[in-house]
N, C-alpha and C. Protein backbone atom coordinates (compact mmCIF):
# COMPACT_ATOMS: atom_id res chain seq x y z
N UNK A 1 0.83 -1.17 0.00
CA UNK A 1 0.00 0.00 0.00
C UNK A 1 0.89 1.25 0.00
N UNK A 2 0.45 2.19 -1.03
CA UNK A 2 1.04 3.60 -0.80
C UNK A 2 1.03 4.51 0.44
N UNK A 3 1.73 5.22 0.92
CA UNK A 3 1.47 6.02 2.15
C UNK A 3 2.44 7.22 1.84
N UNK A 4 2.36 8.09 2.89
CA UNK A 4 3.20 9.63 2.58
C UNK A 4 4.21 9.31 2.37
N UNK A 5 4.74 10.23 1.04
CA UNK A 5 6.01 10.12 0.54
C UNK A 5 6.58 10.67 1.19
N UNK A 6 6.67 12.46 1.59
CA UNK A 6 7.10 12.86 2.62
C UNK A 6 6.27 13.78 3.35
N UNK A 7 6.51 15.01 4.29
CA UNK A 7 5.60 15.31 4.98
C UNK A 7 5.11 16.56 4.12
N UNK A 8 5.66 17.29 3.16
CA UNK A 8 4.87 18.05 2.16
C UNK A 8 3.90 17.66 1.02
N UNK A 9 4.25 16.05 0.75
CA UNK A 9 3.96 15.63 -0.66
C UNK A 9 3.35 14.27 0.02
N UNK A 10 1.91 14.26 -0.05
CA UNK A 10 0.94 13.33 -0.09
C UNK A 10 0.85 12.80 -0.95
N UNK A 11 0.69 11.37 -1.00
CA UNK A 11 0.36 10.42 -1.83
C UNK A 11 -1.05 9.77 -1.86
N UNK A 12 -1.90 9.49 -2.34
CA UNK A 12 -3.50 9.25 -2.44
C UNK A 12 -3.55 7.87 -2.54
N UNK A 13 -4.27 7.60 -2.12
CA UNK A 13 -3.98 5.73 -2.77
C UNK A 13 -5.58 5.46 -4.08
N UNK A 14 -4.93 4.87 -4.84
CA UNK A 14 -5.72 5.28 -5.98
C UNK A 14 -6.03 3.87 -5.77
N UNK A 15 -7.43 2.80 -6.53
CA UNK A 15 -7.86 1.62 -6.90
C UNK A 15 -7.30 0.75 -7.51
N UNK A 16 -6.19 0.83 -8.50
CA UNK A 16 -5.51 0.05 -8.76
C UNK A 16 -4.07 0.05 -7.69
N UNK A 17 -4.21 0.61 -6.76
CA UNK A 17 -2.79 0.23 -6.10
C UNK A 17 -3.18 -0.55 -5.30
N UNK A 18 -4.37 -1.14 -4.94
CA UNK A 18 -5.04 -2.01 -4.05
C UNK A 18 -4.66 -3.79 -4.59
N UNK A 19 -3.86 -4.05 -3.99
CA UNK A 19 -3.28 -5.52 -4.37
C UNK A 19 -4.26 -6.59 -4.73
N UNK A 20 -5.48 -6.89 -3.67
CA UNK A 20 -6.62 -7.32 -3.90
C UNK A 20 -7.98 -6.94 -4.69
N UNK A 21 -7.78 -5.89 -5.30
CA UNK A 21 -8.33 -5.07 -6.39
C UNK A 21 -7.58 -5.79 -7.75
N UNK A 22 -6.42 -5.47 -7.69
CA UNK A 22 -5.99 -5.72 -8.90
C UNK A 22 -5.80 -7.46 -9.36
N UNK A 23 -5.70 -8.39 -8.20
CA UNK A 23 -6.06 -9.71 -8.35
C UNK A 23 -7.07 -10.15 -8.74
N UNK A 24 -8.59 -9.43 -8.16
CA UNK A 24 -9.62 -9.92 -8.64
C UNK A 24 -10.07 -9.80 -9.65
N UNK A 25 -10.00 -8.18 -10.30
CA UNK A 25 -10.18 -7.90 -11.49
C UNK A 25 -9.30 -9.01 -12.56
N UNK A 26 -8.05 -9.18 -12.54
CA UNK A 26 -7.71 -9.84 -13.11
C UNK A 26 -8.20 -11.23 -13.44
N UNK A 27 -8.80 -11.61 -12.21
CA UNK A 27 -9.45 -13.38 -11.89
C UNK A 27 -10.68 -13.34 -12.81
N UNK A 28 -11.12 -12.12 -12.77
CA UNK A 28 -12.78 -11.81 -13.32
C UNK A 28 -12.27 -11.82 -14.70
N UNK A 29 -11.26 -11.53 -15.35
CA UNK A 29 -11.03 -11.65 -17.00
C UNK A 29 -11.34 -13.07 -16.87
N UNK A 30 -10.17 -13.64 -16.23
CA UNK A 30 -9.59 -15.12 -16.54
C UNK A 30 -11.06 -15.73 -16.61
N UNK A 31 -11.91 -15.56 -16.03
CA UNK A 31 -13.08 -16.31 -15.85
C UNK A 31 -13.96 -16.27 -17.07
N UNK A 32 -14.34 -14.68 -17.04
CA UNK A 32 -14.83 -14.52 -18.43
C UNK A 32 -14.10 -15.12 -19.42
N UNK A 33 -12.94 -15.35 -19.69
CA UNK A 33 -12.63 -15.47 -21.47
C UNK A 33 -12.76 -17.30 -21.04
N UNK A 34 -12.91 -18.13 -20.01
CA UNK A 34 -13.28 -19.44 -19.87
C UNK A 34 -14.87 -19.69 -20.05
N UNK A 35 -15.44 -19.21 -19.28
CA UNK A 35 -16.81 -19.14 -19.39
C UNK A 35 -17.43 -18.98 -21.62
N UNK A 36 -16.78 -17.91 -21.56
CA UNK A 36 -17.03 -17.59 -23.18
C UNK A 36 -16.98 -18.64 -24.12
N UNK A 37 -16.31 -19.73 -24.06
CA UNK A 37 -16.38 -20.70 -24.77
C UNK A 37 -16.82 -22.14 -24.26
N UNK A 38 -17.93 -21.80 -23.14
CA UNK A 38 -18.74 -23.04 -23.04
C UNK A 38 -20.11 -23.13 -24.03
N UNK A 39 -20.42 -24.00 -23.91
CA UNK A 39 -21.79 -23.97 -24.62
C UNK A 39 -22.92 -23.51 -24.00
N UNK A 40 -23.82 -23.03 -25.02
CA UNK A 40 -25.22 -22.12 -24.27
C UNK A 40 -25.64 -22.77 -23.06
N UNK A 41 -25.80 -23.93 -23.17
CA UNK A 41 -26.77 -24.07 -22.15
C UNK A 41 -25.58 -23.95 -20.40
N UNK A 42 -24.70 -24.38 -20.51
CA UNK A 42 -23.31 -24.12 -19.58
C UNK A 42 -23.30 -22.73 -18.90
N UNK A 43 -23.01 -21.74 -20.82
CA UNK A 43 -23.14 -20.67 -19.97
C UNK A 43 -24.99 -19.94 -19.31
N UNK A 44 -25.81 -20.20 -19.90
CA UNK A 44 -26.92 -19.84 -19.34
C UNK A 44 -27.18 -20.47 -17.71
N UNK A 45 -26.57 -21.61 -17.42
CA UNK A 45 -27.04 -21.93 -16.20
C UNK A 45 -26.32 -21.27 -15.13
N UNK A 46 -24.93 -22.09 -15.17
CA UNK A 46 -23.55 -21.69 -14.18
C UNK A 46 -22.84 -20.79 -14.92
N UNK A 47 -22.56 -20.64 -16.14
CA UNK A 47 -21.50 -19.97 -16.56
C UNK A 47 -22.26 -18.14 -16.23
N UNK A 48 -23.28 -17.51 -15.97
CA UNK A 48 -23.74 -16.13 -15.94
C UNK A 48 -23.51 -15.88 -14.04
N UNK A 49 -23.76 -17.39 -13.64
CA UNK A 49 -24.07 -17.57 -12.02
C UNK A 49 -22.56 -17.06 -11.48
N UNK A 50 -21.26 -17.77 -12.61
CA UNK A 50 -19.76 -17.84 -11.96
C UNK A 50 -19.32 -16.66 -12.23
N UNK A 51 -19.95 -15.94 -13.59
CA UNK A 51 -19.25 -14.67 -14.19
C UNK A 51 -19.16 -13.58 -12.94
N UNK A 52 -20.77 -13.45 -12.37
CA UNK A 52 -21.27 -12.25 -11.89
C UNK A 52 -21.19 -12.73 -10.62
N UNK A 53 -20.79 -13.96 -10.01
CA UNK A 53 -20.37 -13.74 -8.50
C UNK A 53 -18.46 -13.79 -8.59
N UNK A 54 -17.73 -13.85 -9.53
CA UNK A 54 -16.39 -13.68 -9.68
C UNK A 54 -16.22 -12.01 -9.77
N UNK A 55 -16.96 -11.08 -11.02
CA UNK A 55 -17.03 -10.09 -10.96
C UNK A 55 -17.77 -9.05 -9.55
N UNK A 56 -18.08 -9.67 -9.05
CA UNK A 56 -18.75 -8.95 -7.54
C UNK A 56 -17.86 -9.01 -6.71
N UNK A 57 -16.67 -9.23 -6.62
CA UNK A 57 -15.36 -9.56 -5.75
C UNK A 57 -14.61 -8.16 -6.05
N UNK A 58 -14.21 -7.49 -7.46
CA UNK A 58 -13.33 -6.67 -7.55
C UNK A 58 -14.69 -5.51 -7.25
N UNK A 59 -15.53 -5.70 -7.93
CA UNK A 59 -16.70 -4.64 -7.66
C UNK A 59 -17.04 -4.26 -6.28
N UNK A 60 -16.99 -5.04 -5.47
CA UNK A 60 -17.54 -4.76 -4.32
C UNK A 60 -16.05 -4.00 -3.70
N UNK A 61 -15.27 -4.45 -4.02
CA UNK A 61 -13.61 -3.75 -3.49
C UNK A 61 -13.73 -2.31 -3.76
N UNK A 62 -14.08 -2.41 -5.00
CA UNK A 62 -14.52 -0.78 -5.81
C UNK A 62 -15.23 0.31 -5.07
N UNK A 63 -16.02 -0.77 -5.13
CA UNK A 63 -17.51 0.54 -4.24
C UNK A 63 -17.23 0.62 -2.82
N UNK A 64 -16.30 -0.01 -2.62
CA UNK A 64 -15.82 0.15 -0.55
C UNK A 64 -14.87 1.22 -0.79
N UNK A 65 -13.85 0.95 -1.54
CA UNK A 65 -13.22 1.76 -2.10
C UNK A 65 -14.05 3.34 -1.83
N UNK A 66 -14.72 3.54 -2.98
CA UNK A 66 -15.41 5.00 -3.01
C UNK A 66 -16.16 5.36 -1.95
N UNK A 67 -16.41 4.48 -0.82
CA UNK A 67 -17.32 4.76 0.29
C UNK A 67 -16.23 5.84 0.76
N UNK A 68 -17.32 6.79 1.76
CA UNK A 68 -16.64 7.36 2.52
C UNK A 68 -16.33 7.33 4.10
N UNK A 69 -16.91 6.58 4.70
CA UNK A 69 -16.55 6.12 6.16
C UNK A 69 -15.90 4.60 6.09
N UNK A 70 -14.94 4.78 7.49
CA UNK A 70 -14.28 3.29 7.31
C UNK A 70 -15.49 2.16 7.91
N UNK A 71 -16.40 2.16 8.09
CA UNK A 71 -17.29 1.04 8.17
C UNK A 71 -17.73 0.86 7.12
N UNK A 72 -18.67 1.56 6.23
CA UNK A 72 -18.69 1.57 4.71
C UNK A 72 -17.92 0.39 4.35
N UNK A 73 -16.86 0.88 4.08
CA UNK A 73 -15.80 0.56 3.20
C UNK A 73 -15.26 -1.00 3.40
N UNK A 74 -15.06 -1.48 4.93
CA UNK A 74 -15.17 -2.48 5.63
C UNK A 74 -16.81 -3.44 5.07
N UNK A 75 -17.45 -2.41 5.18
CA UNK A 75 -19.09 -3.89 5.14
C UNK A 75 -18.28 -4.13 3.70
N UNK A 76 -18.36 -3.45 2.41
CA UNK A 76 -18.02 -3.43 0.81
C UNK A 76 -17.13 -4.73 1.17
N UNK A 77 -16.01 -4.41 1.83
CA UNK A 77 -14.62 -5.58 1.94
C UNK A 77 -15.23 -6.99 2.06
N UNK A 78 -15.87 -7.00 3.09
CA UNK A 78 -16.29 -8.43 3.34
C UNK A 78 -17.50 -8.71 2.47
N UNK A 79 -17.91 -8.03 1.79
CA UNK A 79 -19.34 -8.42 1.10
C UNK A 79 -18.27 -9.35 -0.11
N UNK A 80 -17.35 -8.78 -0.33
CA UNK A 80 -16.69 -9.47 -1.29
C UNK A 80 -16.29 -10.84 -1.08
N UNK A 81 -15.31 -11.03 0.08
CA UNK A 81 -15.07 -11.98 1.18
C UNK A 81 -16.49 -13.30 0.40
N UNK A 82 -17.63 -12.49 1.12
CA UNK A 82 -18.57 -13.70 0.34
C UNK A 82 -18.85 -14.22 -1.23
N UNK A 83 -18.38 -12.96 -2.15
CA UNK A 83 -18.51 -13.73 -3.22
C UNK A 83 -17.50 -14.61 -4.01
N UNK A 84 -16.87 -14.18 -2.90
CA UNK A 84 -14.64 -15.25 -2.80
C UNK A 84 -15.71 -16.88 -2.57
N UNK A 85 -16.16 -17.07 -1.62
CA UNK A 85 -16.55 -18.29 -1.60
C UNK A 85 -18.01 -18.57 -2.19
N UNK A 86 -18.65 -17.99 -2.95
CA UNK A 86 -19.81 -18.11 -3.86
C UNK A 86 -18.96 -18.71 -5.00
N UNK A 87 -17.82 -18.00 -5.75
CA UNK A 87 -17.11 -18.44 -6.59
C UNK A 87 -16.60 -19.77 -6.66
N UNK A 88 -15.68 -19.97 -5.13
CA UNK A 88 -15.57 -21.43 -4.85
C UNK A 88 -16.42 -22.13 -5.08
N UNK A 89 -17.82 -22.22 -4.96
CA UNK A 89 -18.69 -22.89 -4.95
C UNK A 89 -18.97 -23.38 -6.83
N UNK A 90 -18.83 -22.59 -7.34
CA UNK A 90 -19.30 -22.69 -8.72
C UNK A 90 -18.03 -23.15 -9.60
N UNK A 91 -17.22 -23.09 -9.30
CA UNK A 91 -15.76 -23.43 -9.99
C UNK A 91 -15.97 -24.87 -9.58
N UNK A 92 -16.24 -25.13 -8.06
CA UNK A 92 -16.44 -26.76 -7.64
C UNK A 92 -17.15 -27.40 -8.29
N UNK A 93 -18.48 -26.61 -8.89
CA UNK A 93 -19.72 -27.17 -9.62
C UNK A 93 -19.62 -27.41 -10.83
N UNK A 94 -18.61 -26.17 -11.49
CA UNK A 94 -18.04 -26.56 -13.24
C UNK A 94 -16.99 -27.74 -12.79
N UNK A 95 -16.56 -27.91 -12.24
CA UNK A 95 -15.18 -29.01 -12.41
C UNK A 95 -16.36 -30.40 -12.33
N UNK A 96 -17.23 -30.64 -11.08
CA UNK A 96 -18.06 -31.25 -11.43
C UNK A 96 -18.38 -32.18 -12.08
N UNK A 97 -19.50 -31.10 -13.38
CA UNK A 97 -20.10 -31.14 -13.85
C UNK A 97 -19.16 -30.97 -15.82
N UNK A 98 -17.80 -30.78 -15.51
CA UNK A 98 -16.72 -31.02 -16.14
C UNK A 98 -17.20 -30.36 -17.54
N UNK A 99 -17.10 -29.14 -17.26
CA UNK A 99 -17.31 -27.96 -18.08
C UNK A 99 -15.89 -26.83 -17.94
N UNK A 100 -15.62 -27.26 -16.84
CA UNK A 100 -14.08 -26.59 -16.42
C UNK A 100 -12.92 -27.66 -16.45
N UNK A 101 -12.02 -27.19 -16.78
CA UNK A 101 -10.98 -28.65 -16.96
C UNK A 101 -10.40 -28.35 -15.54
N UNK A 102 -9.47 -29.59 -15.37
CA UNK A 102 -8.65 -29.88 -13.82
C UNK A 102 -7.45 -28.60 -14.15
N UNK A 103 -7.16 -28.02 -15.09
CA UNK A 103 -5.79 -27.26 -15.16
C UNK A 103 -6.73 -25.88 -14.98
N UNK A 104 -8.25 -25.61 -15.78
CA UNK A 104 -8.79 -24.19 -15.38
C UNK A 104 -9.02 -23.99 -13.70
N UNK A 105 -9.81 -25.47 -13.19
CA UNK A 105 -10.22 -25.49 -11.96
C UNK A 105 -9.17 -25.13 -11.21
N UNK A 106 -7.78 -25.98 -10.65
CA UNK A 106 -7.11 -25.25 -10.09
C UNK A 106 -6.27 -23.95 -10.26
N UNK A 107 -6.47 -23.18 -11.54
CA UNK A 107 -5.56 -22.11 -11.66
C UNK A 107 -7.39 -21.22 -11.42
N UNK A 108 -8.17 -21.44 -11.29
CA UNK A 108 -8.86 -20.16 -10.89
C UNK A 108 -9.05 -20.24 -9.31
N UNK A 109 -9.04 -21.40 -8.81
CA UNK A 109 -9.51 -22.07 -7.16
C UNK A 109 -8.06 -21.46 -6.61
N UNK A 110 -7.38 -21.54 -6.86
CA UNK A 110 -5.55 -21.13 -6.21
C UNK A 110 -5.65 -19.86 -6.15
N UNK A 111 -6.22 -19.04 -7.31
CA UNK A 111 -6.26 -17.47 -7.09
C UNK A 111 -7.70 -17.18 -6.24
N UNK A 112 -8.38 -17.60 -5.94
CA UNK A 112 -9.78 -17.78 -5.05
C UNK A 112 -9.22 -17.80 -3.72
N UNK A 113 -8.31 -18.61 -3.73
CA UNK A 113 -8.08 -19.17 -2.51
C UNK A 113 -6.79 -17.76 -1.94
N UNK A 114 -6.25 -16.98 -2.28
CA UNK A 114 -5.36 -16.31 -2.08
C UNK A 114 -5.95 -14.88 -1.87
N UNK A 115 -7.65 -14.37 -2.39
CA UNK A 115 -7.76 -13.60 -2.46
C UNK A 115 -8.54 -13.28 -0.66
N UNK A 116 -8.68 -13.80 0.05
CA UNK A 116 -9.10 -13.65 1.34
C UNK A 116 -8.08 -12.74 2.22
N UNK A 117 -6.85 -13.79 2.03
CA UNK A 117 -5.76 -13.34 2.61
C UNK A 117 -5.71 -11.12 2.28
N UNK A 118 -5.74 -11.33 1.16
CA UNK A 118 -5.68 -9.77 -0.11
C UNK A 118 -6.46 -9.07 0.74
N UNK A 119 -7.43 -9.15 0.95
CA UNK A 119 -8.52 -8.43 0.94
C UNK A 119 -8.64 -8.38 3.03
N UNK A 120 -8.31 -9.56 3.80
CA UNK A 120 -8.25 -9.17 4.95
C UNK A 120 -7.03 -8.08 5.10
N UNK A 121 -5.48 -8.11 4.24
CA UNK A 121 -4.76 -6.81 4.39
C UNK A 121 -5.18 -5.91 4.59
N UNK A 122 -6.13 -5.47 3.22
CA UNK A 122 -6.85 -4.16 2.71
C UNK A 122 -7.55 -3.83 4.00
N UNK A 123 -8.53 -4.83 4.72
CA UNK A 123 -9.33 -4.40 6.30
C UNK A 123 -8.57 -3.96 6.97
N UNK A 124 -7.41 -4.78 7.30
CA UNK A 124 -6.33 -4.12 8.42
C UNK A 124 -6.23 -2.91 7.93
N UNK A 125 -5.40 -2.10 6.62
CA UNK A 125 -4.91 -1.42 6.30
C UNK A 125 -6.29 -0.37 6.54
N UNK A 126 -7.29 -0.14 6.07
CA UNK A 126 -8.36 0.27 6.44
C UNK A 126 -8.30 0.98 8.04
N UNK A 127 -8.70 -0.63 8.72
CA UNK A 127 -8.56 0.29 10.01
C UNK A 127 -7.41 1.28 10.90
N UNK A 128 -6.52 0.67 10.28
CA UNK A 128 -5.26 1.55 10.74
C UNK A 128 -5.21 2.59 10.37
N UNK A 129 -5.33 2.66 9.17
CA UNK A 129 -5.14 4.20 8.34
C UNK A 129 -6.11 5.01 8.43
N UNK A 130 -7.89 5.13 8.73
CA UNK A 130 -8.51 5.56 8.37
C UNK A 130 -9.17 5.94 9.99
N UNK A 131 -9.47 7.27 10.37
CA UNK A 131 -10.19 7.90 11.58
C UNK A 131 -11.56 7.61 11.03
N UNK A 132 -12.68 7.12 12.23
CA UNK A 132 -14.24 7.07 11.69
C UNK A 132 -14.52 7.69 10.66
């Protein structure tokens, strides 16, 4: 995380310097361009279910992000937290249901699995840094 460069020259912390921001967004491509080449009925069931609870992870980081009180910003954090394991859930269900291969399943479940850790930083960092 960015912090004062020195005591004249503030530094802002912008959305992409957010480590767990920039993981998820990234996870949310990877997902989409997998999802994109299942078949209709794949993607109409699970594949819209995995897109938009994978994409609700960097989104919800986003909009905590722009909140302006540190509780705000905190509920946003963990709302994400839940769609970290909504995701799990549906990656378990494509591997399954073997619409996801064993090499997609664990390279999206490994970055799933790492993004908790990300995102409890960001809380700490939150409460430390930020007065009510």
């Amino acid at each position: 995380m960015k912090t004062i460069i020195n005591e004249k020259q503030k530094y802002f912390l912008k959305l992409n310097d957010i480590d767990a921001y920039k993981h998820a967004f990234q996870l949310s491509n990877e997902v989409w361009d997998i999802v994109l080449n299942w078949d209709y009925f794949a993607k109409d069931t699970i594949g819209k279910q995995f897109v938009r609870s994978i994409d609700s992870i960097s989104a919800n980081i986003a909009e905590g992000f722009g909140r302006y009180s540190k509780k705000d910003k905190i509920r946003f954090y963990r709302i994400s937290k839940g769609s970290i394991y909504e995701s799990q859930d549906w990656s378990e269900k494509s591997r399954a249901r073997k619409i996801l291969s064993e090499e997609q399943f664990h390279s999206v479940f490994d970055k799933l699995d790492q993004l908790p850790k990300l995102i409890n930083q960001l809380i700490k960092y939150t409460n430390l840094r930020l007065q009510e």
